[in-house]
N, C-alpha and C. Protein backbone atom coordinates (compact mmCIF):
# COMPACT_ATOMS: atom_id res chain seq x y z
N UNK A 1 -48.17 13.60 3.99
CA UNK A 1 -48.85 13.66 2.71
C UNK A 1 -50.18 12.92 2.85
N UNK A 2 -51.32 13.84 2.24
CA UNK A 2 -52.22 12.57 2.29
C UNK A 2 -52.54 11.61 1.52
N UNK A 3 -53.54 11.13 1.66
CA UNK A 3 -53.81 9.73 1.07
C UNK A 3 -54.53 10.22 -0.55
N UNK A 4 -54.85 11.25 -0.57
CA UNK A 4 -55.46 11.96 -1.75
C UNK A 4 -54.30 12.25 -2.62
N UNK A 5 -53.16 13.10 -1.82
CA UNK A 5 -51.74 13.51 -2.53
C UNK A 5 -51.11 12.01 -3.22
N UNK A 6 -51.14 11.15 -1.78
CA UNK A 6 -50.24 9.95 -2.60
C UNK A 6 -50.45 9.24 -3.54
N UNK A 7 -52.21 9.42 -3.88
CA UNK A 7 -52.89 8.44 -4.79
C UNK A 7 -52.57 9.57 -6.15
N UNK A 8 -52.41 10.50 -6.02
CA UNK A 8 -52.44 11.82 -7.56
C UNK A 8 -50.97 11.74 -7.62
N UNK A 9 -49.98 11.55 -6.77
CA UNK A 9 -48.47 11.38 -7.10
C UNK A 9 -48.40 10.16 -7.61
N UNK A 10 -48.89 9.49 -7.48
CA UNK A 10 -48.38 7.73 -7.77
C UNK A 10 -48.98 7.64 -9.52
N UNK A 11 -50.02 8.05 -9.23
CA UNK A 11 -50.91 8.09 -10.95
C UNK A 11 -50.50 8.78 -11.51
N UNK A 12 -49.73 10.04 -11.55
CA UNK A 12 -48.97 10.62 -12.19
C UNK A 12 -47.58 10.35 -12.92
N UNK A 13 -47.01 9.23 -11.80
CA UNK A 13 -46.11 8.45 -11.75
C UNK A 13 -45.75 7.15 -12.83
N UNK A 14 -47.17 6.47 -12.68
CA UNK A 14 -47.47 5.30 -13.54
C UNK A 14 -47.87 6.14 -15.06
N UNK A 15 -48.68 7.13 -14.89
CA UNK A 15 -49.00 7.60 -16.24
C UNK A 15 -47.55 7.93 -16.95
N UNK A 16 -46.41 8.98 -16.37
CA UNK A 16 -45.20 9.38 -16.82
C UNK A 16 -44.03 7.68 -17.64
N UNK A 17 -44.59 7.03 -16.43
CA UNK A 17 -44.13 5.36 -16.82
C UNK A 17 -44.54 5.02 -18.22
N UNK A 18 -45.49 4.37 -18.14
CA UNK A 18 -46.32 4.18 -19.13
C UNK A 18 -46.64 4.95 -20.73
N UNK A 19 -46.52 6.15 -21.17
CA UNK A 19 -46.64 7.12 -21.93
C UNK A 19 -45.94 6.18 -22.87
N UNK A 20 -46.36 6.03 -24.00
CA UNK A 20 -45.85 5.46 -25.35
C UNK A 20 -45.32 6.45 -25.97
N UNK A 21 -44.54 5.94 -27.03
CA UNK A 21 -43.86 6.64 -28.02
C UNK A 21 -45.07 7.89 -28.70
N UNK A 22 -45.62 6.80 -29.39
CA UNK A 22 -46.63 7.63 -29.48
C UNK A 22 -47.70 8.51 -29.14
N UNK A 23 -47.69 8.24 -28.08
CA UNK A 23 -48.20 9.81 -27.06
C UNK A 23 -47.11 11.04 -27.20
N UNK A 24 -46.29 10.39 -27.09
CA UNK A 24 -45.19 11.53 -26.88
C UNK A 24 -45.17 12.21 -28.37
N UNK A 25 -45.29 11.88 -29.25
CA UNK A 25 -45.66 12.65 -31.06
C UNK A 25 -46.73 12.74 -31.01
N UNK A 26 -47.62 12.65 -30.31
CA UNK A 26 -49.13 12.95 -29.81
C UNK A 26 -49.22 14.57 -29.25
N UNK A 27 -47.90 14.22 -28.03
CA UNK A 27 -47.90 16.02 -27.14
C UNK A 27 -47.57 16.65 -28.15
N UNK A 28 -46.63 16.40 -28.78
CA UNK A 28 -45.45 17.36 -29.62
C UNK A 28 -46.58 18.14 -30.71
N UNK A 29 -47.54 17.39 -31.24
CA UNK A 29 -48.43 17.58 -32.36
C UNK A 29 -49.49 18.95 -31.86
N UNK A 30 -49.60 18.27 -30.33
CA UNK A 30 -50.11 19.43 -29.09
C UNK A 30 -49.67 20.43 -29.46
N UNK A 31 -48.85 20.08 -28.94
CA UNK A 31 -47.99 21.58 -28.79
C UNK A 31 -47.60 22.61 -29.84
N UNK A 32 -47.31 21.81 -30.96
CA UNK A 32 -47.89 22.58 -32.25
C UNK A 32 -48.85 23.64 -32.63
N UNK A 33 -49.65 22.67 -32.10
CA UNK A 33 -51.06 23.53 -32.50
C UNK A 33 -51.37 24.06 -31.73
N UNK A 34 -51.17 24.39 -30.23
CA UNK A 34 -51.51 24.90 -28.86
C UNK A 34 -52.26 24.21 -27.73
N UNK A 35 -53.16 23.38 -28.59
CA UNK A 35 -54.08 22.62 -28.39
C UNK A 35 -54.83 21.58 -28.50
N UNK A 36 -55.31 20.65 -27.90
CA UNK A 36 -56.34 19.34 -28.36
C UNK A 36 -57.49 20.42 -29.58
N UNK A 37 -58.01 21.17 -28.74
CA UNK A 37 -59.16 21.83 -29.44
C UNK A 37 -58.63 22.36 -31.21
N UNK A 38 -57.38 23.00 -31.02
CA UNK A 38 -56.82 23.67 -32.03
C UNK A 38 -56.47 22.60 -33.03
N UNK A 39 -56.19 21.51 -32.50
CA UNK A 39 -55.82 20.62 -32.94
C UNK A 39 -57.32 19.23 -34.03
N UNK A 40 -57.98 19.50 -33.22
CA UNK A 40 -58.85 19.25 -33.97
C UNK A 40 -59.50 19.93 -34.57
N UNK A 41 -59.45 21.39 -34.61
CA UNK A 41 -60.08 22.20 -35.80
C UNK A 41 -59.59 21.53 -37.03
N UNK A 42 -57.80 21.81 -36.76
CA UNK A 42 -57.48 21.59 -38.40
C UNK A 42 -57.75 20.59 -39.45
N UNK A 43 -58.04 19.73 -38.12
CA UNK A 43 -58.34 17.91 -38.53
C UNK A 43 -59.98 18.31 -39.02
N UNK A 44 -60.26 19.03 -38.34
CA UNK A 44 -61.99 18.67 -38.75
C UNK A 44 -62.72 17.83 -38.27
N UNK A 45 -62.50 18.14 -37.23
CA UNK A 45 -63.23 16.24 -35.93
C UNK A 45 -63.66 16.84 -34.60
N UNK A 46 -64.26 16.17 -34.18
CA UNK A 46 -64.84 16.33 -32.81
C UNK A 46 -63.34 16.71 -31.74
N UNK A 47 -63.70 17.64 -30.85
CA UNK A 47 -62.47 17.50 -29.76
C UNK A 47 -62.30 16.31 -28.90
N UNK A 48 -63.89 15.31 -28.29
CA UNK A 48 -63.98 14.55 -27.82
C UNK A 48 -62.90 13.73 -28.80
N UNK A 49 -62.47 12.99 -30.37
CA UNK A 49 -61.90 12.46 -30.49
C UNK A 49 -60.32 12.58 -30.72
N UNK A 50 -60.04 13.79 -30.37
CA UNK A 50 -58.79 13.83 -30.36
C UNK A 50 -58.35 13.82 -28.23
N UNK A 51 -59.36 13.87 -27.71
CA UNK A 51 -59.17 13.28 -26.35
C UNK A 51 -58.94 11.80 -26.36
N UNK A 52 -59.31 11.23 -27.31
CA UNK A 52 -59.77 9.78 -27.10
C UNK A 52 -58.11 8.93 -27.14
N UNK A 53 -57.43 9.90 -27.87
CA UNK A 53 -56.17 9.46 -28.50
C UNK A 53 -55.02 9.39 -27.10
N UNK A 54 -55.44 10.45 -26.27
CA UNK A 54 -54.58 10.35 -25.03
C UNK A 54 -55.05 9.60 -23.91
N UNK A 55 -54.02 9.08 -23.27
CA UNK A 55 -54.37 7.99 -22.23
C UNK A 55 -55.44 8.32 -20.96
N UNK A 56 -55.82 7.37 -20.51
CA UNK A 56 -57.54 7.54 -20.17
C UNK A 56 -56.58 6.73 -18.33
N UNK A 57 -56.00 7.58 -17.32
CA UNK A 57 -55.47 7.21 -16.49
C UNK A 57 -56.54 5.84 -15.60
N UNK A 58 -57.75 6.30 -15.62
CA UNK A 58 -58.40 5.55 -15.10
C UNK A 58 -58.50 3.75 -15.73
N UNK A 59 -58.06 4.09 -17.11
CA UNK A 59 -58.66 2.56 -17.67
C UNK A 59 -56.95 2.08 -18.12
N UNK A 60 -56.20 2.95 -17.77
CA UNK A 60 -54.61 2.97 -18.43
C UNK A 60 -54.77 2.67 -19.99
N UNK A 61 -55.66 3.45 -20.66
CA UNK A 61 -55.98 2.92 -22.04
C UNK A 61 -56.06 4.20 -22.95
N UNK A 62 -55.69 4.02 -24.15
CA UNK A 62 -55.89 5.13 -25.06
C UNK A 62 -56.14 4.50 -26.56
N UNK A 63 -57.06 5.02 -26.91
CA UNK A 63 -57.13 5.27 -28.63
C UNK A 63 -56.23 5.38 -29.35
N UNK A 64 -55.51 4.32 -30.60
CA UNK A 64 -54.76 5.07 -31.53
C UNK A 64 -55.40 5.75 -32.39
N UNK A 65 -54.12 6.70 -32.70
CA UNK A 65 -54.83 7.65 -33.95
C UNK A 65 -55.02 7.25 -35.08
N UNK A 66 -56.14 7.04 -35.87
CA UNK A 66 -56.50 6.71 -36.88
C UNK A 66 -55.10 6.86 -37.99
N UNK A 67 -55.14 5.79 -38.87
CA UNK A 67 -53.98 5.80 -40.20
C UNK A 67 -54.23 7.34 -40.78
N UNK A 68 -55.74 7.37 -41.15
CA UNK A 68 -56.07 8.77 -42.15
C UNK A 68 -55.33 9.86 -41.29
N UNK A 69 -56.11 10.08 -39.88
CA UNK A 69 -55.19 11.17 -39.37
C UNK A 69 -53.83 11.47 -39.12
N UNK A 70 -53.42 10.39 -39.07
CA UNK A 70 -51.81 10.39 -39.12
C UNK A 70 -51.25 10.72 -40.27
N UNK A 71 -51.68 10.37 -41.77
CA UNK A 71 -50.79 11.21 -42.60
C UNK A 71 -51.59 12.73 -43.38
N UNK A 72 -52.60 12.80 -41.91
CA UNK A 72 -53.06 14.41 -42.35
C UNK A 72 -52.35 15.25 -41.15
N UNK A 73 -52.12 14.91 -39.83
CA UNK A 73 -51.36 15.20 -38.75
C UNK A 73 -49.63 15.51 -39.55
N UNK A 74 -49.09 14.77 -40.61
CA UNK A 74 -47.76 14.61 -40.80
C UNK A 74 -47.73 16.02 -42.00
N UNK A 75 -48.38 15.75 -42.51
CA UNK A 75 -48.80 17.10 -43.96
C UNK A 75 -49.02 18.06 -42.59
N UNK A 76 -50.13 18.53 -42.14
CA UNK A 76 -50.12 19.78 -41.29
C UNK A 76 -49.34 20.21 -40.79
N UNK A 77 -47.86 19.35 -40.24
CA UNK A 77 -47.24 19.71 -39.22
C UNK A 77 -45.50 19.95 -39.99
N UNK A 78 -45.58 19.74 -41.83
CA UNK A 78 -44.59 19.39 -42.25
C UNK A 78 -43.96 18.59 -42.54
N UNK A 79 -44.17 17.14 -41.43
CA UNK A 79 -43.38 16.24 -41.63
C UNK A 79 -42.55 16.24 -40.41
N UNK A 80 -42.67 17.70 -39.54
CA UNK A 80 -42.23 17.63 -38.41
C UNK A 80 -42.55 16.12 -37.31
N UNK A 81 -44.15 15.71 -37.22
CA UNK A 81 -44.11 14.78 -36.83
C UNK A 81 -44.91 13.86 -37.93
N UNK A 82 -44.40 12.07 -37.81
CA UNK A 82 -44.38 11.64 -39.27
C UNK A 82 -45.90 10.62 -38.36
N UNK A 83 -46.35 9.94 -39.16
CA UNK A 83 -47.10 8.49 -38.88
C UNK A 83 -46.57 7.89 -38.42
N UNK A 84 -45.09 7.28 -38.57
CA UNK A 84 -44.26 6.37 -37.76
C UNK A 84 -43.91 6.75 -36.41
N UNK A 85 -44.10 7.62 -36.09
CA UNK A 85 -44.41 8.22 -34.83
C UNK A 85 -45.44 8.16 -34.17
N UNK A 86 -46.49 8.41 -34.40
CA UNK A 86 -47.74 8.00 -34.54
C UNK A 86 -48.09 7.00 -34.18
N UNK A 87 -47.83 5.93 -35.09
CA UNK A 87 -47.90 4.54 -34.58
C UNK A 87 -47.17 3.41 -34.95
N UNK A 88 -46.28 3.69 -34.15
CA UNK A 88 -44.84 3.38 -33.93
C UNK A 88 -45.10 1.47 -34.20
N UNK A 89 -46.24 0.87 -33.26
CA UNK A 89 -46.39 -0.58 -32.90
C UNK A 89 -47.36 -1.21 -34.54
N UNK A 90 -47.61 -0.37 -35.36
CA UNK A 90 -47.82 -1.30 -36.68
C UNK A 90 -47.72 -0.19 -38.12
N UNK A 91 -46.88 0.59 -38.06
CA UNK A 91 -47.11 1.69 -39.12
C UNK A 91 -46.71 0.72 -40.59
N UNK A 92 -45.99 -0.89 -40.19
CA UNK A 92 -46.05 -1.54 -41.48
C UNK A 92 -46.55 -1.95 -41.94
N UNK A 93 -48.00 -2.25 -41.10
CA UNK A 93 -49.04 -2.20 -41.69
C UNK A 93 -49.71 -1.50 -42.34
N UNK A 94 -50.07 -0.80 -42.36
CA UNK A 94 -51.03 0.34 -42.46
C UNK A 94 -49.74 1.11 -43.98
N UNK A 95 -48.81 1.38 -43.86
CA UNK A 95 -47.63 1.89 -44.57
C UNK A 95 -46.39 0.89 -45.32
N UNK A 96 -46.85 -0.47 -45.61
CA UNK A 96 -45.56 -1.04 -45.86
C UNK A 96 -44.44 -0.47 -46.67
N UNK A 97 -45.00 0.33 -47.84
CA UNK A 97 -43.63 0.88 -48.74
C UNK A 97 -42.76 2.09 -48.31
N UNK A 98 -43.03 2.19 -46.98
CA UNK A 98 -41.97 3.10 -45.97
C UNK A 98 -41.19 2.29 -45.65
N UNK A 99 -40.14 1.95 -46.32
CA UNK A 99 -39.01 1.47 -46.30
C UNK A 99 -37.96 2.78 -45.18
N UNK A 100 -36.52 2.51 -45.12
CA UNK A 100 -35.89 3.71 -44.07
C UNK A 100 -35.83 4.25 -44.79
N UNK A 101 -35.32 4.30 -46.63
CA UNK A 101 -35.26 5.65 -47.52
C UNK A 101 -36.11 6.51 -47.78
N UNK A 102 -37.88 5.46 -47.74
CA UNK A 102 -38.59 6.19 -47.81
C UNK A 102 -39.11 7.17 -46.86
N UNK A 103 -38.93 6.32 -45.74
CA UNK A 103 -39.83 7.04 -44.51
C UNK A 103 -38.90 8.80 -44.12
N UNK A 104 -38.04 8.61 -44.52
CA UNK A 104 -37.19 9.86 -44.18
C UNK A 104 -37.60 10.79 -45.67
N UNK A 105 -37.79 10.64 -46.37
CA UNK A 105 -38.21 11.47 -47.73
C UNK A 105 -39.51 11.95 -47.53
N UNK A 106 -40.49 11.07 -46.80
CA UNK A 106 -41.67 11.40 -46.93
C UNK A 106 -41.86 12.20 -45.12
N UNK A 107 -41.14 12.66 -44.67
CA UNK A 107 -40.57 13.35 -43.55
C UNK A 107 -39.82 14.34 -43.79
N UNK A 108 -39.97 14.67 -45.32
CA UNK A 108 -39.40 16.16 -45.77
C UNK A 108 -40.55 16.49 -46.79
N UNK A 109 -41.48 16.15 -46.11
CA UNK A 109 -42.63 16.60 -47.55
C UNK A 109 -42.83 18.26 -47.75
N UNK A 110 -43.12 18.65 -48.57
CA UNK A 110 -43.24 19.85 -49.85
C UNK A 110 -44.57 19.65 -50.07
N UNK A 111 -45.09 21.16 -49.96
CA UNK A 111 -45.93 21.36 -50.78
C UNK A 111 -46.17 21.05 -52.45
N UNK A 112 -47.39 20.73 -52.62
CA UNK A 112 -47.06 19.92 -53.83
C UNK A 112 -47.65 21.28 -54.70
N UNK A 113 -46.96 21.02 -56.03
CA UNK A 113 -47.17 22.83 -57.03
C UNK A 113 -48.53 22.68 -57.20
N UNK A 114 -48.97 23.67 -57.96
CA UNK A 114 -50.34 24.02 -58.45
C UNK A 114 -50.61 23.08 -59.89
N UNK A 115 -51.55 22.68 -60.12
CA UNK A 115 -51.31 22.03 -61.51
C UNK A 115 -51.01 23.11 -62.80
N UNK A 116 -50.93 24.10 -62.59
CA UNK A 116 -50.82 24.78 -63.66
C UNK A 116 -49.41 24.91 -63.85
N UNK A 117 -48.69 24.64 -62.63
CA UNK A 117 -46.77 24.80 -62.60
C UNK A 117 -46.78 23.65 -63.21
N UNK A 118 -47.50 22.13 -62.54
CA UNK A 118 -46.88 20.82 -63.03
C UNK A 118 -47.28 21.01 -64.83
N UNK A 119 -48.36 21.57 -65.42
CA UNK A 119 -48.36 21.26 -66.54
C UNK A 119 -47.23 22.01 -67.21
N UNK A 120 -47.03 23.58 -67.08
CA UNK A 120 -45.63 24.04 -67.58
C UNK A 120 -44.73 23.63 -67.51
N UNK A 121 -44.12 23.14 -66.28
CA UNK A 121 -43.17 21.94 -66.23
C UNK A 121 -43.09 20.57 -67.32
N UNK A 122 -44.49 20.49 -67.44
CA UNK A 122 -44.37 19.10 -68.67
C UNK A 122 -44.00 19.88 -69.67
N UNK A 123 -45.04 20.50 -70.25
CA UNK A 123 -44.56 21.93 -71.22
C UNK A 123 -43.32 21.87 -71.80
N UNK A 124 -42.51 22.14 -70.63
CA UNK A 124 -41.19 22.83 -70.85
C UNK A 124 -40.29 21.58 -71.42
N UNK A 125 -40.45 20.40 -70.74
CA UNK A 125 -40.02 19.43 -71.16
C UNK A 125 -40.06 18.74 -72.17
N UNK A 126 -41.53 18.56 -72.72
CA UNK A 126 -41.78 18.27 -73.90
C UNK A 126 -41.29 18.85 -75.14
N UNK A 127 -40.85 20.85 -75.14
CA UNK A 127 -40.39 21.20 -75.72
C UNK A 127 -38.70 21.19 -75.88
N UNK A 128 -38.70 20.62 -74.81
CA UNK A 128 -36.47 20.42 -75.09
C UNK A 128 -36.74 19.21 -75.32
N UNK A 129 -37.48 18.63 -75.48
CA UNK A 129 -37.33 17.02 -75.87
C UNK A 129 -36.91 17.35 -77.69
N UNK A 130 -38.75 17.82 -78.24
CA UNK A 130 -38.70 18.15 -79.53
C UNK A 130 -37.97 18.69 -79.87
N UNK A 131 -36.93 19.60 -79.04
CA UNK A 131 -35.57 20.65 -79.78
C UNK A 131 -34.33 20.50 -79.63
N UNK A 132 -34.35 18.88 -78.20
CA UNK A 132 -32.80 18.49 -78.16
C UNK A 132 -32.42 17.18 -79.05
């Protein structure tokens, strides 16, 4: 093997080591979308910064993903992948009232109605109020 092979096996090696949680809901988010590129369309951002987010083998360093993008990454994707995934090493910061009841509720998010449903909905209510 050469000395070129052993140095691209070994860094491959340490990178596979190394990979955080959050890289790994990083790929998955990938893979979603097909793409870094695809992936930052939906976001609306440079591709350079959604490179920035994956590990940089040379400096063993990576960018976290911004708080904002993480709960626009969690809405795009369903809830399939959440912020606490994301960023696993302070999401209680950034998120303290994700408690475990919450964080799993807000990991089944729904489209939210149109305001014209939420006002019929009040509507409707207001009128069994006045008639019950």
């Amino acid at each position: 093997m050469s000395a070129n092979a052993l140095l691209r096996a070994s860094n491959a090696l340490l990178s596979a080591a190394m990979e955080t949680p959050n890289l790994s809901a990083l790929r998955r988010v990938v893979e979603i979308f097909g793409s870094q590129s695809a992936l930052a369309s939906a976001l609306q951002i440079s591709k350079v910064a959604v490179g920035q987010w994956f590990l940089d083998t040379d400096n063993l360093s990576h960018r976290h993903v911004p708080p904002r993008q993480c709960v626009r990454i969690e809405r795009l994707t369903g809830g399939v992948v959440g912020r606490r995934e994301l960023r696993p090493h302070d999401w209680q910061q950034w998120w303290p009232e994700m408690d475990g009841a919450q964080a799993i509720a807000d990991a089944q998010i729904q489209p939210q109605a149109p305001a014209s449903q939420a006002l019929a909905a009040t509507e409707n209510v207001a009128v069994e109020v006045a008639h019950g």
